[in-house]
N, C-alpha and C. Protein backbone atom coordinates (compact mmCIF):
# COMPACT_ATOMS: atom_id res chain seq x y z
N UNK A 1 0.81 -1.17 0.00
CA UNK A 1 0.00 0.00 0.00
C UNK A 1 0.86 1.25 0.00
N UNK A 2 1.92 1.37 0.62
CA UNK A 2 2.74 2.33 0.78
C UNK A 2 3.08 2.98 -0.74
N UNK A 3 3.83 1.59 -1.79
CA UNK A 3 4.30 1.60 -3.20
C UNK A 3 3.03 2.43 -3.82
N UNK A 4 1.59 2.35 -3.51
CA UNK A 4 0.70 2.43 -4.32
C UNK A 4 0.71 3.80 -3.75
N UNK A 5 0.41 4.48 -2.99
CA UNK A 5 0.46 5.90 -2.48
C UNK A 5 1.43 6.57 -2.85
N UNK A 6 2.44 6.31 -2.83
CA UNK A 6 3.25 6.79 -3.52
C UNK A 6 3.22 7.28 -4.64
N UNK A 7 2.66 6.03 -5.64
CA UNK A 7 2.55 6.00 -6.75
C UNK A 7 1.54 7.42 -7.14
N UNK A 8 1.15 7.49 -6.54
CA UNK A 8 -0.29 8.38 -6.36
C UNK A 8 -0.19 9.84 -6.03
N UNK A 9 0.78 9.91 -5.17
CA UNK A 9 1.36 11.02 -4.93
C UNK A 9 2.00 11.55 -5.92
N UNK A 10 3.27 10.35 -6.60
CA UNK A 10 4.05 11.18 -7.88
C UNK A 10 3.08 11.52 -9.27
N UNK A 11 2.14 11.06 -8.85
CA UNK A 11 1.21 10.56 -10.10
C UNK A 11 0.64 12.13 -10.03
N UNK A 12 0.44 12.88 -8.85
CA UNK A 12 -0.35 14.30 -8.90
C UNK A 12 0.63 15.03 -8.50
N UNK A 13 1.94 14.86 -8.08
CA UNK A 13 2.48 16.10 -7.95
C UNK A 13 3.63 16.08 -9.50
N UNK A 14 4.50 15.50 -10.11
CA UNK A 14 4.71 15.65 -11.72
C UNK A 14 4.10 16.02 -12.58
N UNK A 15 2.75 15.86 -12.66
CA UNK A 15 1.83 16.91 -13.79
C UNK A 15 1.85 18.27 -13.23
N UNK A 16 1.84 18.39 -11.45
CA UNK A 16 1.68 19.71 -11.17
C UNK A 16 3.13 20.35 -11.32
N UNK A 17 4.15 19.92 -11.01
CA UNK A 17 5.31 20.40 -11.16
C UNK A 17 5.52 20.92 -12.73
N UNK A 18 5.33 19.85 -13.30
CA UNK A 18 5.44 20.12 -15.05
C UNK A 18 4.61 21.56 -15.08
N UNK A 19 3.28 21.63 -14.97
CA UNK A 19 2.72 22.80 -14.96
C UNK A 19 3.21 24.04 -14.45
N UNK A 20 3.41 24.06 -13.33
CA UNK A 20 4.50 25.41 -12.57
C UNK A 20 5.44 25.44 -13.52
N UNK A 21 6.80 24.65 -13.91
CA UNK A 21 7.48 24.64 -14.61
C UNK A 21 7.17 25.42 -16.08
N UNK A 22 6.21 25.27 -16.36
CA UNK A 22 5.72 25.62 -18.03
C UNK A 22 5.05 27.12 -17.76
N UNK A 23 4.20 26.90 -16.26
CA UNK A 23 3.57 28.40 -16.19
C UNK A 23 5.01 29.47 -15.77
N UNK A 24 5.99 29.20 -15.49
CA UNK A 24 6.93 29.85 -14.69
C UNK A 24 7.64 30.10 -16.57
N UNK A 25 7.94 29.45 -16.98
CA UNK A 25 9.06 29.61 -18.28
C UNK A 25 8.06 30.84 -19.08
N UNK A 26 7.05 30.79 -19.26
CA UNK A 26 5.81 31.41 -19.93
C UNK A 26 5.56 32.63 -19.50
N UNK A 27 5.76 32.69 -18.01
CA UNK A 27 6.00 34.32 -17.19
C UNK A 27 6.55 34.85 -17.23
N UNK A 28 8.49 34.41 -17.34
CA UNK A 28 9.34 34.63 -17.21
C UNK A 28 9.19 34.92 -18.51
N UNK A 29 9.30 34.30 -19.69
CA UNK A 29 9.33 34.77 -21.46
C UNK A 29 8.86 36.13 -21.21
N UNK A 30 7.63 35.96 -20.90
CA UNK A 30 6.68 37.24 -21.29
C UNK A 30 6.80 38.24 -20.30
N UNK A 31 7.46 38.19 -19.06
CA UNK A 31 7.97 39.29 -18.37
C UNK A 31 9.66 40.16 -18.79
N UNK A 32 10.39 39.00 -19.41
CA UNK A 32 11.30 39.32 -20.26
C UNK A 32 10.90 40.25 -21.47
N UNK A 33 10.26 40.03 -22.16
CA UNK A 33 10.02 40.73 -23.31
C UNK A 33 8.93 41.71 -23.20
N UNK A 34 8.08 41.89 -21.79
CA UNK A 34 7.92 42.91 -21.91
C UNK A 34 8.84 44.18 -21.21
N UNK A 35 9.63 43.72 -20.50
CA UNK A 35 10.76 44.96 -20.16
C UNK A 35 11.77 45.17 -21.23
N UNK A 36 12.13 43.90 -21.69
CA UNK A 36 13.17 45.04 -23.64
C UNK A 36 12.22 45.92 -24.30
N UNK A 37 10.76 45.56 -24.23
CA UNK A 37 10.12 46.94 -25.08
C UNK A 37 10.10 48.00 -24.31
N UNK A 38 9.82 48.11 -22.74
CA UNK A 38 9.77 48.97 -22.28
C UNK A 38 10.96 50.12 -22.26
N UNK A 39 12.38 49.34 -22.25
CA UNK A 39 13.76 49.43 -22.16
C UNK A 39 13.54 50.39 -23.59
N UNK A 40 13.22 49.42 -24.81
CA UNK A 40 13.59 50.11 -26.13
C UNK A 40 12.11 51.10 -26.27
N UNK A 41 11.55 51.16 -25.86
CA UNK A 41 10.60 52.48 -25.78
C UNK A 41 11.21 53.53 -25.37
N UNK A 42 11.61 52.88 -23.86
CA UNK A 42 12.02 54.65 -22.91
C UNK A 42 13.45 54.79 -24.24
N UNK A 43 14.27 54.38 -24.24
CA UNK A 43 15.58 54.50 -25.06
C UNK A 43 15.34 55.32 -26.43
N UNK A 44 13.43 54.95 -26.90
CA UNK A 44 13.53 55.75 -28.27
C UNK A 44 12.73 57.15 -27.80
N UNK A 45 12.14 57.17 -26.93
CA UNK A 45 11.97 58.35 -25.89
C UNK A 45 13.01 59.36 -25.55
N UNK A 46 14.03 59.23 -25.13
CA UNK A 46 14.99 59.59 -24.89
C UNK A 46 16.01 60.43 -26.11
N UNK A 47 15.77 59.04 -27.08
CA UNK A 47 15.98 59.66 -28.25
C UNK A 47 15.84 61.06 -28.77
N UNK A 48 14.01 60.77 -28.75
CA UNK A 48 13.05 61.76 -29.04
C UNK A 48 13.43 62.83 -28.70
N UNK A 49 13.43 63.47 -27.36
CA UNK A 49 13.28 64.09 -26.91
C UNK A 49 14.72 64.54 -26.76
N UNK A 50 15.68 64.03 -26.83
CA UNK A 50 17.36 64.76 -27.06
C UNK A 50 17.19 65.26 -28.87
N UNK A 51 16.62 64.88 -29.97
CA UNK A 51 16.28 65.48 -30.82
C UNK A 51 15.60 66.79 -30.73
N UNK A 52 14.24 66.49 -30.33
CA UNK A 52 13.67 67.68 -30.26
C UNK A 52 14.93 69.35 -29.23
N UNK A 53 15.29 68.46 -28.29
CA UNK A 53 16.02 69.51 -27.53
C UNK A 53 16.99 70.31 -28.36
N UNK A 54 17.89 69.41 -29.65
CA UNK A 54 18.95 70.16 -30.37
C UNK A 54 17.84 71.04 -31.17
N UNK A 55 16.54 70.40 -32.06
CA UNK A 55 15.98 71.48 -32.90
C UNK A 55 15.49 72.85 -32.13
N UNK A 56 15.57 72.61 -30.65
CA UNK A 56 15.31 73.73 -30.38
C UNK A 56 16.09 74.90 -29.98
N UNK A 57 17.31 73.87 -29.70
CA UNK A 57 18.81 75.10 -29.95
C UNK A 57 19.00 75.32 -30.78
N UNK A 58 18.59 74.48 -32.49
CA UNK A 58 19.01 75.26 -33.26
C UNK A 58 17.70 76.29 -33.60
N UNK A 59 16.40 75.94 -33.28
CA UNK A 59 15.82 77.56 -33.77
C UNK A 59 16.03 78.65 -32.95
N UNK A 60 16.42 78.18 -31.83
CA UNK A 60 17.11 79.64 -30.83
C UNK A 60 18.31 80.12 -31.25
N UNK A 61 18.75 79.39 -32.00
CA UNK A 61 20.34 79.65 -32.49
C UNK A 61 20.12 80.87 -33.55
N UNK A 62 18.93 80.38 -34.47
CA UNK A 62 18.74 80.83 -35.41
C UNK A 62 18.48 82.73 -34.82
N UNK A 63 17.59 82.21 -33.98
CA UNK A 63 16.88 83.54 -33.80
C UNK A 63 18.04 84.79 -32.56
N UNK A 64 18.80 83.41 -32.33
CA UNK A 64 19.58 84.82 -31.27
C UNK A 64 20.63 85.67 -32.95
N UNK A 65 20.92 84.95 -34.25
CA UNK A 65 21.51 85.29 -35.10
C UNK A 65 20.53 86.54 -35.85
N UNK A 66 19.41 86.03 -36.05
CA UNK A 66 18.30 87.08 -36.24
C UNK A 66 18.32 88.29 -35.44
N UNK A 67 18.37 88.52 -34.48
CA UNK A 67 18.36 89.57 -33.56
C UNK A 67 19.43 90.42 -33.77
N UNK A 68 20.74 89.52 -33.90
CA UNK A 68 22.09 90.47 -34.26
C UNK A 68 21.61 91.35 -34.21
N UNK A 69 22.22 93.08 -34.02
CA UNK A 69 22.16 94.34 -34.61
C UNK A 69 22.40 94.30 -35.40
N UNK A 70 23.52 93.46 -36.01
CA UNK A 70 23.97 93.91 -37.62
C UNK A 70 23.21 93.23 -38.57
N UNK A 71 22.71 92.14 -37.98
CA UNK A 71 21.66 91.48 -38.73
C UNK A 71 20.55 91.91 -38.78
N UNK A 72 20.20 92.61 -37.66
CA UNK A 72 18.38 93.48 -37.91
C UNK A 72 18.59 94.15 -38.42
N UNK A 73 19.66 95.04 -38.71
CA UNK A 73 19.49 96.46 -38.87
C UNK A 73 19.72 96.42 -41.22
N UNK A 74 20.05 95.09 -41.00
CA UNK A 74 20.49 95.06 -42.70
C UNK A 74 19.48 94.86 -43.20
N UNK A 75 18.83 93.51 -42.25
CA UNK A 75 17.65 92.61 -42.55
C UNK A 75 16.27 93.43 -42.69
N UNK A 76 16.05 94.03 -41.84
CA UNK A 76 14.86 95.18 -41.28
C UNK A 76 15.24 96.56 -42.15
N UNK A 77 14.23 96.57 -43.02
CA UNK A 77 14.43 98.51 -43.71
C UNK A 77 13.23 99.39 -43.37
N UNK A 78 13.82 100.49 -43.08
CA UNK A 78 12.77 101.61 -42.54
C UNK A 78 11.32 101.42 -43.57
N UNK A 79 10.55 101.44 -42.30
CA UNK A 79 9.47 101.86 -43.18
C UNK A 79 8.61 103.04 -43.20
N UNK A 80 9.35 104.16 -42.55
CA UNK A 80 9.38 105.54 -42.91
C UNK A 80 10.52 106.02 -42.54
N UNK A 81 10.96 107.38 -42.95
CA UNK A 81 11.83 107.88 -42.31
C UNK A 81 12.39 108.41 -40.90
N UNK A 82 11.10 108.24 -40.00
CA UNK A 82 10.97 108.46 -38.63
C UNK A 82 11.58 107.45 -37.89
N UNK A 83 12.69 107.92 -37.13
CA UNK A 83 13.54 107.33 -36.07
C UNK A 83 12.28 106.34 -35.15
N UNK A 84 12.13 106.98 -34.82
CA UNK A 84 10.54 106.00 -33.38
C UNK A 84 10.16 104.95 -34.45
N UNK A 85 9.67 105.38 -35.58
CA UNK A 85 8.34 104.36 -36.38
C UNK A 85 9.51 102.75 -36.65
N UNK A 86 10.97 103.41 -37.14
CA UNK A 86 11.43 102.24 -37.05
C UNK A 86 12.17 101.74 -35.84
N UNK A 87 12.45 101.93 -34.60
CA UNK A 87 12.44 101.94 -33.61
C UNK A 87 11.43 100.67 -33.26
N UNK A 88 10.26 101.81 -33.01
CA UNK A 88 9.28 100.23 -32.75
C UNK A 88 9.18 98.88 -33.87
N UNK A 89 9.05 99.64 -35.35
CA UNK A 89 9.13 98.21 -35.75
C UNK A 89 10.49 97.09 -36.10
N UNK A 90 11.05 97.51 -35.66
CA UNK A 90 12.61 96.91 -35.03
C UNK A 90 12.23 95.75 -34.02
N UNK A 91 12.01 96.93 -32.72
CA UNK A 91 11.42 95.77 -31.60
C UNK A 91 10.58 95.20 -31.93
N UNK A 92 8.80 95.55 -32.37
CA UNK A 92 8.46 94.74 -33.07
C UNK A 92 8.28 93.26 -33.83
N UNK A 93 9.66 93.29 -34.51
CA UNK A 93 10.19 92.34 -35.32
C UNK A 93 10.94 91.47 -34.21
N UNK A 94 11.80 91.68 -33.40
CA UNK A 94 12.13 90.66 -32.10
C UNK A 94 11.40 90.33 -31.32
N UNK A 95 10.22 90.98 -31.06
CA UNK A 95 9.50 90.26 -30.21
C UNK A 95 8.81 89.67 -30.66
N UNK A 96 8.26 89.63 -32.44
CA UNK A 96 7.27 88.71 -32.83
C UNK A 96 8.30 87.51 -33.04
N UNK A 97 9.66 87.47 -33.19
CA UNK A 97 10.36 86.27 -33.78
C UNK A 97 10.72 85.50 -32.17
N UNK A 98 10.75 86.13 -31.04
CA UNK A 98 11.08 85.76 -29.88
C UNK A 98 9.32 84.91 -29.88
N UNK A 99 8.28 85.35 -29.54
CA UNK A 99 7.10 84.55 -29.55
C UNK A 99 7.03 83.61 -30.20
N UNK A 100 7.45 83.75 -31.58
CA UNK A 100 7.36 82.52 -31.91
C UNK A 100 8.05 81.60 -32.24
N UNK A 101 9.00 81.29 -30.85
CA UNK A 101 10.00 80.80 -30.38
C UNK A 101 9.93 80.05 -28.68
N UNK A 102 8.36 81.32 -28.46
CA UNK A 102 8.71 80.95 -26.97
C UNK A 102 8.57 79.32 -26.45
N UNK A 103 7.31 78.60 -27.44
CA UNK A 103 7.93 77.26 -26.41
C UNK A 103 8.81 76.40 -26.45
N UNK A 104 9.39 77.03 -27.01
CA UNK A 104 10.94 76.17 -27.24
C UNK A 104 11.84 76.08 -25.76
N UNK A 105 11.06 76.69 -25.38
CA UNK A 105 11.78 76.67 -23.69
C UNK A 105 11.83 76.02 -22.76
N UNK A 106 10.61 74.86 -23.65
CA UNK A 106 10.62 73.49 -22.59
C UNK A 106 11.25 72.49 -22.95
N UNK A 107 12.80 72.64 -23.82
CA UNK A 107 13.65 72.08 -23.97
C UNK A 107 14.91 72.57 -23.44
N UNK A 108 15.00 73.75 -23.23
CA UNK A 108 15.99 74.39 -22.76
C UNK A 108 16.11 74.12 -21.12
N UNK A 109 16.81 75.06 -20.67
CA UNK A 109 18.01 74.71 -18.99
C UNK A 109 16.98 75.96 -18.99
N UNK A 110 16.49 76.01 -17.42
CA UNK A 110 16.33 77.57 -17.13
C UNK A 110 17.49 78.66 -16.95
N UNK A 111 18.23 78.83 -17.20
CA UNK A 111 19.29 79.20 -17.36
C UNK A 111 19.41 79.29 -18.95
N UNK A 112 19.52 78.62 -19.98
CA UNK A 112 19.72 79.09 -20.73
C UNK A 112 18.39 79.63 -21.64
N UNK A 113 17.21 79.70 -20.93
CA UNK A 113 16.48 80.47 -21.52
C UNK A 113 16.28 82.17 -21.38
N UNK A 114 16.45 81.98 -19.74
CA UNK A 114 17.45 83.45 -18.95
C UNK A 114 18.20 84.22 -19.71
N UNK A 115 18.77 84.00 -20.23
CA UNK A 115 19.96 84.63 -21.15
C UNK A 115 19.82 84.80 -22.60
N UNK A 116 18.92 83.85 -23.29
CA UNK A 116 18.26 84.19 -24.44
C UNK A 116 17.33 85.23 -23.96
N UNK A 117 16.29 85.32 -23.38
CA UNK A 117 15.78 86.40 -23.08
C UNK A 117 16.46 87.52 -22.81
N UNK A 118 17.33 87.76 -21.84
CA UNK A 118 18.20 88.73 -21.48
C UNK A 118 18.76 89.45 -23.12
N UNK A 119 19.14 88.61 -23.55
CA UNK A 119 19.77 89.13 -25.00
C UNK A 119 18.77 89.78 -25.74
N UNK A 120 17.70 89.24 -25.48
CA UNK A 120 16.55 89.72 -26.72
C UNK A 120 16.52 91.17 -26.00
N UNK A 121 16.37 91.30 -24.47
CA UNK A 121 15.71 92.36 -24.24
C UNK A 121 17.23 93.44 -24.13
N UNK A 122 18.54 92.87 -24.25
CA UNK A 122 19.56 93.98 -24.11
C UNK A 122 19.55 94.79 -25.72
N UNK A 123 19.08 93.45 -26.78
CA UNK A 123 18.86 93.94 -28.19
C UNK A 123 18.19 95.42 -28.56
N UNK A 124 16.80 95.06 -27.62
CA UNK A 124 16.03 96.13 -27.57
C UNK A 124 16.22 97.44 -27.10
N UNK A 125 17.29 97.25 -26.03
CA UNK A 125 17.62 98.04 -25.27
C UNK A 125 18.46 99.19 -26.09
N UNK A 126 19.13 98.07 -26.67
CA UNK A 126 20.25 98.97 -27.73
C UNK A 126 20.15 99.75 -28.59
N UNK A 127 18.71 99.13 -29.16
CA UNK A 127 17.85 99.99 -30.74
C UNK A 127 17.22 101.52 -29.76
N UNK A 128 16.60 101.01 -28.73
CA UNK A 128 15.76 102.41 -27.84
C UNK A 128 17.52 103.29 -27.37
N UNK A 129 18.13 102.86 -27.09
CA UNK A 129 19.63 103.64 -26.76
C UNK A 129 19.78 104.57 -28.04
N UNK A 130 19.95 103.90 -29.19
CA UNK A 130 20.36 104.47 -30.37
C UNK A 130 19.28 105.53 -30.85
N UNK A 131 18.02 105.25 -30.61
CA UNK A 131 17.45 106.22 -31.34
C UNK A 131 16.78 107.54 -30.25
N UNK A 132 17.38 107.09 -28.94
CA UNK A 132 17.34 108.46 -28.01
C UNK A 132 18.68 109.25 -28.30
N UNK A 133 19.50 109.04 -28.68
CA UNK A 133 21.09 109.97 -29.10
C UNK A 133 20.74 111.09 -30.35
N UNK A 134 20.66 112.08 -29.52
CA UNK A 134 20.77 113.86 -30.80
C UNK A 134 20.67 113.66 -31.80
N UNK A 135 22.43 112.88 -32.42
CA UNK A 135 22.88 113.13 -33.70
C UNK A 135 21.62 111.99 -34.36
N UNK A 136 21.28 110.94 -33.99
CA UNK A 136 20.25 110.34 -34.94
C UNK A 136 18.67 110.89 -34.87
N UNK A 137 18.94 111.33 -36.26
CA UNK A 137 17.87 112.56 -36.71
C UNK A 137 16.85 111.23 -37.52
N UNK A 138 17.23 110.59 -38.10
CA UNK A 138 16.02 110.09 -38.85
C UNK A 138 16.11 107.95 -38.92
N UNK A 139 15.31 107.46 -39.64
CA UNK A 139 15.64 106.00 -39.90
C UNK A 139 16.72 105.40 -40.44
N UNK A 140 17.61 106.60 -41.66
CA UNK A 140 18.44 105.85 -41.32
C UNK A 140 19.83 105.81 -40.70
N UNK A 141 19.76 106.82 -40.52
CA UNK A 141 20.99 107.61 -39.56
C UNK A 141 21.05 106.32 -38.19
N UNK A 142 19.90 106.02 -37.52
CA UNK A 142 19.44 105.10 -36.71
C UNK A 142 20.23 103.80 -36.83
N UNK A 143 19.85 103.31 -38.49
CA UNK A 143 20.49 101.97 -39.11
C UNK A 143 22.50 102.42 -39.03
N UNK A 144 22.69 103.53 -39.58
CA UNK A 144 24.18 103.73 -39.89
C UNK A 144 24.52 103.32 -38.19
N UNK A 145 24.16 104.31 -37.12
CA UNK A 145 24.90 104.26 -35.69
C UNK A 145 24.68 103.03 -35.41
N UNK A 146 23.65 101.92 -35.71
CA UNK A 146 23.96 100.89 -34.85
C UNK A 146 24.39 100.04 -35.16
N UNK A 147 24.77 99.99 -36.20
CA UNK A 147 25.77 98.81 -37.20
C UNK A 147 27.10 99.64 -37.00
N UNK A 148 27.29 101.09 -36.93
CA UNK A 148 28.36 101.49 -36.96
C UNK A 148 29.10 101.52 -35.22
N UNK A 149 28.34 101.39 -34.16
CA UNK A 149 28.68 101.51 -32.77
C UNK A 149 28.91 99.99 -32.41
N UNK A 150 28.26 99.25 -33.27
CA UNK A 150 27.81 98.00 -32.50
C UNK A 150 28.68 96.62 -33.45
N UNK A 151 29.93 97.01 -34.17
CA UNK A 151 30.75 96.38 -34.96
C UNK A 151 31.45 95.58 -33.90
N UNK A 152 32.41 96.74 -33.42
CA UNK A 152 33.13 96.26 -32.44
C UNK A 152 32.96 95.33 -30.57
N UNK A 153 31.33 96.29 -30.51
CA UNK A 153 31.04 95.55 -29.59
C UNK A 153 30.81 94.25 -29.87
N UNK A 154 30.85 93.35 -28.55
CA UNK A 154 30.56 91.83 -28.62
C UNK A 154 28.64 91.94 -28.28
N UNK A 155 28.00 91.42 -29.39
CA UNK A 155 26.32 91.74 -29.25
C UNK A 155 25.83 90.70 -28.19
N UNK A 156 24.93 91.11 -27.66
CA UNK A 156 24.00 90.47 -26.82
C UNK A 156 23.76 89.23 -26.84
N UNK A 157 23.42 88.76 -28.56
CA UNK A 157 22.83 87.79 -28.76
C UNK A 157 24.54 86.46 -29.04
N UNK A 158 25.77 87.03 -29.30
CA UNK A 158 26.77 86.02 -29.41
C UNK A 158 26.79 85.88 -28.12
N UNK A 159 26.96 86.57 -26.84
CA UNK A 159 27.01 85.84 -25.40
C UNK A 159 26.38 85.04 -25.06
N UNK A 160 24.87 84.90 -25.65
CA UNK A 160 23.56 83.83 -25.19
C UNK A 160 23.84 82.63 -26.44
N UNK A 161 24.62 83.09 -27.36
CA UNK A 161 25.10 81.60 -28.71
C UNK A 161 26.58 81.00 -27.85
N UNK A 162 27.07 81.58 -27.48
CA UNK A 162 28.17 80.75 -26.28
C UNK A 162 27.88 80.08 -25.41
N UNK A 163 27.20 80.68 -24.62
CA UNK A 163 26.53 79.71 -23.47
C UNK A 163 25.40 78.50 -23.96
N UNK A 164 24.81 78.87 -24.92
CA UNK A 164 24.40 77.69 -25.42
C UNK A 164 25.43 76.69 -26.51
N UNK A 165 26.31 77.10 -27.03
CA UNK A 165 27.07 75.82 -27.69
C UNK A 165 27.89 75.05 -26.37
N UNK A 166 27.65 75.82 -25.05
CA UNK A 166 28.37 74.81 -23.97
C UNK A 166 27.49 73.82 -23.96
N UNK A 167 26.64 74.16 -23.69
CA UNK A 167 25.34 73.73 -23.18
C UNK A 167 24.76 72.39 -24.05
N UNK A 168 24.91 72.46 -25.40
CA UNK A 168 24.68 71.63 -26.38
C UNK A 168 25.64 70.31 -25.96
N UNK A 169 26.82 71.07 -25.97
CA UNK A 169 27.87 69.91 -25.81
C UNK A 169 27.94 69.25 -24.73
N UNK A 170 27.02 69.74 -24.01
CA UNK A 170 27.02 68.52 -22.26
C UNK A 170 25.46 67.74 -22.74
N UNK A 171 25.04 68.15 -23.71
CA UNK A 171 24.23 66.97 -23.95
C UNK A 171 24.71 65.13 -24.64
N UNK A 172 25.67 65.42 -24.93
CA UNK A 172 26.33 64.09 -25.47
C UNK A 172 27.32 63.42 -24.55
């Protein structure tokens, strides 16, 4: 009787073992393969989103180059002869190219959005500087002084393109 109980015993616990065995390899497969997708998801995530971050240094790149003085002031032509009229549409023109730029900032460092801003607004600062000075009587007297004052200076917008090509490069 003992042999036969036995028998009986291996007889229900080997199908059950086999089973655990098969349910366990089957869990394990499919708990395996679902963490490499998860792995190669977040990884193309990551991707993603270090892409998107360079396109957005480069349209800030673009636009701190846009701003130049020497670049607005070539790029941008009076559209009257009145110092103020192009004045404002100077600023104008940076602040509509800064807007439509602004959410690019949720790729950026707070810090280096700080300083893109800062630049935009020292830009501005510079055009309202230039066209409060005596000798500039009209629009383009305006254009001559600030391409002509602002050669030598280092512009606003190359200090905020430095700190961001650091910045780029600690992304890799």
């Amino acid at each position: 009787m003992n042999s036969v109980l036995i028998a009986q015993i291996l007889g229900y616990t080997i199908p059950s073992i086999a089973t655990a065995a098969i349910a366990y390899y089957f869990f394990n497969t499919q708990l395996n393969e679902h963490l490499e997708l998860k792995k190669e998801r977040t990884n193309h995530d990551d991707r993603s989103i270090t892409t998107n971050r360079l396109q957005a240094y480069e349209r800030l790149t673009l636009f701190l180059e846009r701003i130049r003085p020497s670049q607005l002031m070539v790029r941008i032509t009076p559209i009257s002869t009145l110092k103020f009229d192009y004045q404002n549409y100077v600023i104008a023109q940076i602040e509509q190219e800064y807007e439509h730029n602004i959410s690019q900032q949720i790729y950026l460092s707070e810090e280096s959005w700080s300083i893109i801003t800062a630049a935009k607004n020292e830009t501005i600062q510079l055009v309202r500087v230039a066209a409060n000075i005596e000798t500039v009587t009209n629009a383009d007297s305006l254009r001559e002084y600030v391409l002509t004052n602002n050669m030598d200076s280092t512009a606003p917008s190359k200090a905020a393109l430095l700190f961001m090509k650091q910045e780029v490069t600690q992304l890799w």
